[in-house]
Protein backbone atom coordinates (compact mmCIF):
# COMPACT_ATOMS: atom_id res chain seq x y z
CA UNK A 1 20.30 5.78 10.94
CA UNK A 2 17.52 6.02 8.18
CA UNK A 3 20.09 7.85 6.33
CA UNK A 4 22.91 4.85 6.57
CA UNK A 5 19.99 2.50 5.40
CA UNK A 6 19.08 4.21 2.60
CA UNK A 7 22.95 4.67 1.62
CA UNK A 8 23.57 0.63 2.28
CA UNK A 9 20.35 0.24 0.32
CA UNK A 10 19.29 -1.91 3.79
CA UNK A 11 16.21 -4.43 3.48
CA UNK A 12 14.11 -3.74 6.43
CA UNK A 13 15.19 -6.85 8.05
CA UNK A 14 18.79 -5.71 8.12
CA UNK A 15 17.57 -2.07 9.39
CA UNK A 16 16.11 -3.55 12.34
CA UNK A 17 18.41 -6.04 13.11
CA UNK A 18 21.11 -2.66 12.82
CA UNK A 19 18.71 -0.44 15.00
CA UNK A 20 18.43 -3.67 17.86
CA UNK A 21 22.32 -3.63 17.68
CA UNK A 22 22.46 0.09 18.30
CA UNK A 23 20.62 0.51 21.02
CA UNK A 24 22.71 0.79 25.00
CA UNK A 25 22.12 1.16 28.41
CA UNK A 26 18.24 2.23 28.55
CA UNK A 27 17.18 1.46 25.55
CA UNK A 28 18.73 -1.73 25.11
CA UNK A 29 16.82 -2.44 28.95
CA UNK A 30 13.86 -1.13 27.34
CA UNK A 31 14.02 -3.15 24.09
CA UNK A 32 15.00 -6.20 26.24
CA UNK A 33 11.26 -6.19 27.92
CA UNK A 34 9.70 -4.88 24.83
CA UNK A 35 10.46 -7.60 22.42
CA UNK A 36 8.06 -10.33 23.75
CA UNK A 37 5.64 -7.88 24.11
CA UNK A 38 5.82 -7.15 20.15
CA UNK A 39 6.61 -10.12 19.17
CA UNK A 40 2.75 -11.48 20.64
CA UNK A 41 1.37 -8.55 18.92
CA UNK A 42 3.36 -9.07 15.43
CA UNK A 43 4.77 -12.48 15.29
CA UNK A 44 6.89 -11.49 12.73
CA UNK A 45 7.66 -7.59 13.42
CA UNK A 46 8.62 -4.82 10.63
CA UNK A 47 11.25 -2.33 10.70
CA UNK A 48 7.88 0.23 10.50
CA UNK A 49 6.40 -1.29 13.30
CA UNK A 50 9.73 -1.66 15.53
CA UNK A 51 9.92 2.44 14.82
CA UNK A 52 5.87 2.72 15.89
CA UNK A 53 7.33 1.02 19.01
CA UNK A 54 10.17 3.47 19.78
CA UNK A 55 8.62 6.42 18.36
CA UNK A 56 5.66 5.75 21.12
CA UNK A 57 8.22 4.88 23.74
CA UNK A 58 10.92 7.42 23.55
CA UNK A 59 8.41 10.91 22.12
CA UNK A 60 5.39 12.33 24.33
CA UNK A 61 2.57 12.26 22.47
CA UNK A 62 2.33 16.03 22.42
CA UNK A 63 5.49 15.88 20.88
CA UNK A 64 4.21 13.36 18.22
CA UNK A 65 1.36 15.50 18.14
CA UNK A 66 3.41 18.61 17.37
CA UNK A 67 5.30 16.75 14.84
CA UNK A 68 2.25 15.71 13.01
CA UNK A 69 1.08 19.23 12.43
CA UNK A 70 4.04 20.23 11.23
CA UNK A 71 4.25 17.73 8.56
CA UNK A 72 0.56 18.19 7.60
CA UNK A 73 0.83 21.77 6.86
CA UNK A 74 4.87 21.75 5.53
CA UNK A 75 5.06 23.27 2.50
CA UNK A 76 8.43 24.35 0.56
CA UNK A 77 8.20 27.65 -0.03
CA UNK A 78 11.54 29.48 -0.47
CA UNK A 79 13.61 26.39 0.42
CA UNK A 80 14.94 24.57 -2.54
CA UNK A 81 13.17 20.76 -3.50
CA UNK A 82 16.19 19.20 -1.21
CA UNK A 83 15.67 20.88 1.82
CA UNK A 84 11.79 20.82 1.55
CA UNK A 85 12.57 16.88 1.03
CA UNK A 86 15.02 16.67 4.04
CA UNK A 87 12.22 18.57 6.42
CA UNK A 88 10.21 15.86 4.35
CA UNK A 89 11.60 12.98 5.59
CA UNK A 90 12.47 14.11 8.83
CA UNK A 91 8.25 15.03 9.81
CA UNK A 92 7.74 11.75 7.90
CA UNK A 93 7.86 9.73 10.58
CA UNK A 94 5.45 11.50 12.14
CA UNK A 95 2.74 11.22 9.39
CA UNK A 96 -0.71 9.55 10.11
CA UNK A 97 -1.04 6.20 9.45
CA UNK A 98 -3.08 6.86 6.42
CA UNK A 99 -0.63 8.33 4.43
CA UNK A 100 2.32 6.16 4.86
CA UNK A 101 2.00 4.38 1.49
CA UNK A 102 4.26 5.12 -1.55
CA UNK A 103 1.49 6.89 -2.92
CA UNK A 104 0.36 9.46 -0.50
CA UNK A 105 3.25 9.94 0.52
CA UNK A 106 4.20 10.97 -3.07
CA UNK A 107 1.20 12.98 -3.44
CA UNK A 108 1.54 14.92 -0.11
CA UNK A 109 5.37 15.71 -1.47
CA UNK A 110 3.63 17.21 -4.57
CA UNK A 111 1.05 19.73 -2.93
CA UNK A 112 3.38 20.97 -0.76
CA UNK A 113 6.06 22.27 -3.66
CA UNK A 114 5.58 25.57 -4.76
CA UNK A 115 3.12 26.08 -7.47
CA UNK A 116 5.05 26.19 -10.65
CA UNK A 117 6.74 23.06 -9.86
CA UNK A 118 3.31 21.57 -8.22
CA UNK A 119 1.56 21.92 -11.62
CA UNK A 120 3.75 20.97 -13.79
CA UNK A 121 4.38 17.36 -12.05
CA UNK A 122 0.36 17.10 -11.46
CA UNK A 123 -0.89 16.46 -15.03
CA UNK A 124 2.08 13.32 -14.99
CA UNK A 125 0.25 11.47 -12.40
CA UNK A 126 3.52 10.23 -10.41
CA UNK A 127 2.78 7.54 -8.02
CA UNK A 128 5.82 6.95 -6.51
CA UNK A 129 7.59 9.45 -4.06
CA UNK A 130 11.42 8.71 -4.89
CA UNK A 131 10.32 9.52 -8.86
CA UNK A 132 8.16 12.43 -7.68
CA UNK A 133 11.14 14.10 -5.75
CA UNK A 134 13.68 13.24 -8.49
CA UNK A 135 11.12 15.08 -11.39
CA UNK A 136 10.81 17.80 -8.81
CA UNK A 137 14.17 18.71 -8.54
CA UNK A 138 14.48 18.29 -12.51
CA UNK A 139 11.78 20.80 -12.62
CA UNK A 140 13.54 23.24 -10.55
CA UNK A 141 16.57 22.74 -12.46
């Protein structure tokens, strides 16, 4: 689905009005008695924290856990700059609360390319991580 939103170019509000729509059977059950639940906690709930809600709901947190490390320590080594930013995104989700802004997120990207692309993007100071993965694969280019 994140894909589809980022092709629509979906505000958040439409994602998780889209991701409520999606959801059947079990999860739609779930969701059902979830809702006033978050919407005590966060009158006024995000797409990020409707996926904090799933995420905790529908992944052990060993699993979470697992995911975490993986993203911590993912580097791209002989993968090209798209498929290190595809295993990227994916382990994204899992990343600690601490580094979900724009600019660790950006700067997490950026120590885990290989070397020769790592140091020649770390003297421009990029803040942001969709120009950081764009100069990256310019680099490698």
């Amino acid at each position: 689905m994140e894909r589809i939103f980022e092709v629509l170019e979906c505000t958040d509000a439409q994602k998780f009005i889209c991701a409520r729509f999606q959801l059947q059977d079990e999860a739609a059950a779930w969701w059902k008695s979830t809702k006033p639940n978050l919407e005590v906690t966060h009158p006024n709930s995000t797409w990020v924290q409707f996926k904090e809600v799933f995420f905790r709901n529908y992944f052990l947190e060993s699993f979470r856990d697992e995911k975490e490390a993986k993203f911590m320590t993912l580097t791209q080594g002989s993968k090209l700059v798209l498929e290190y930013q595809q295993q990227f995104e994916d382990l994204f989700h899992f990343a600690p609360e601490y580094m979900r802004s724009d600019a660790c997120k950006s700067k997490k990207f950026e120590k885990g390319l290989k070397p020769e692309i790592s140091a020649m993007l770390a003297i421009l100071d990029i803040q942001s991580y969709a120009q950081m993965v764009q100069k990256a694969k310019t680099v490698e280019d």
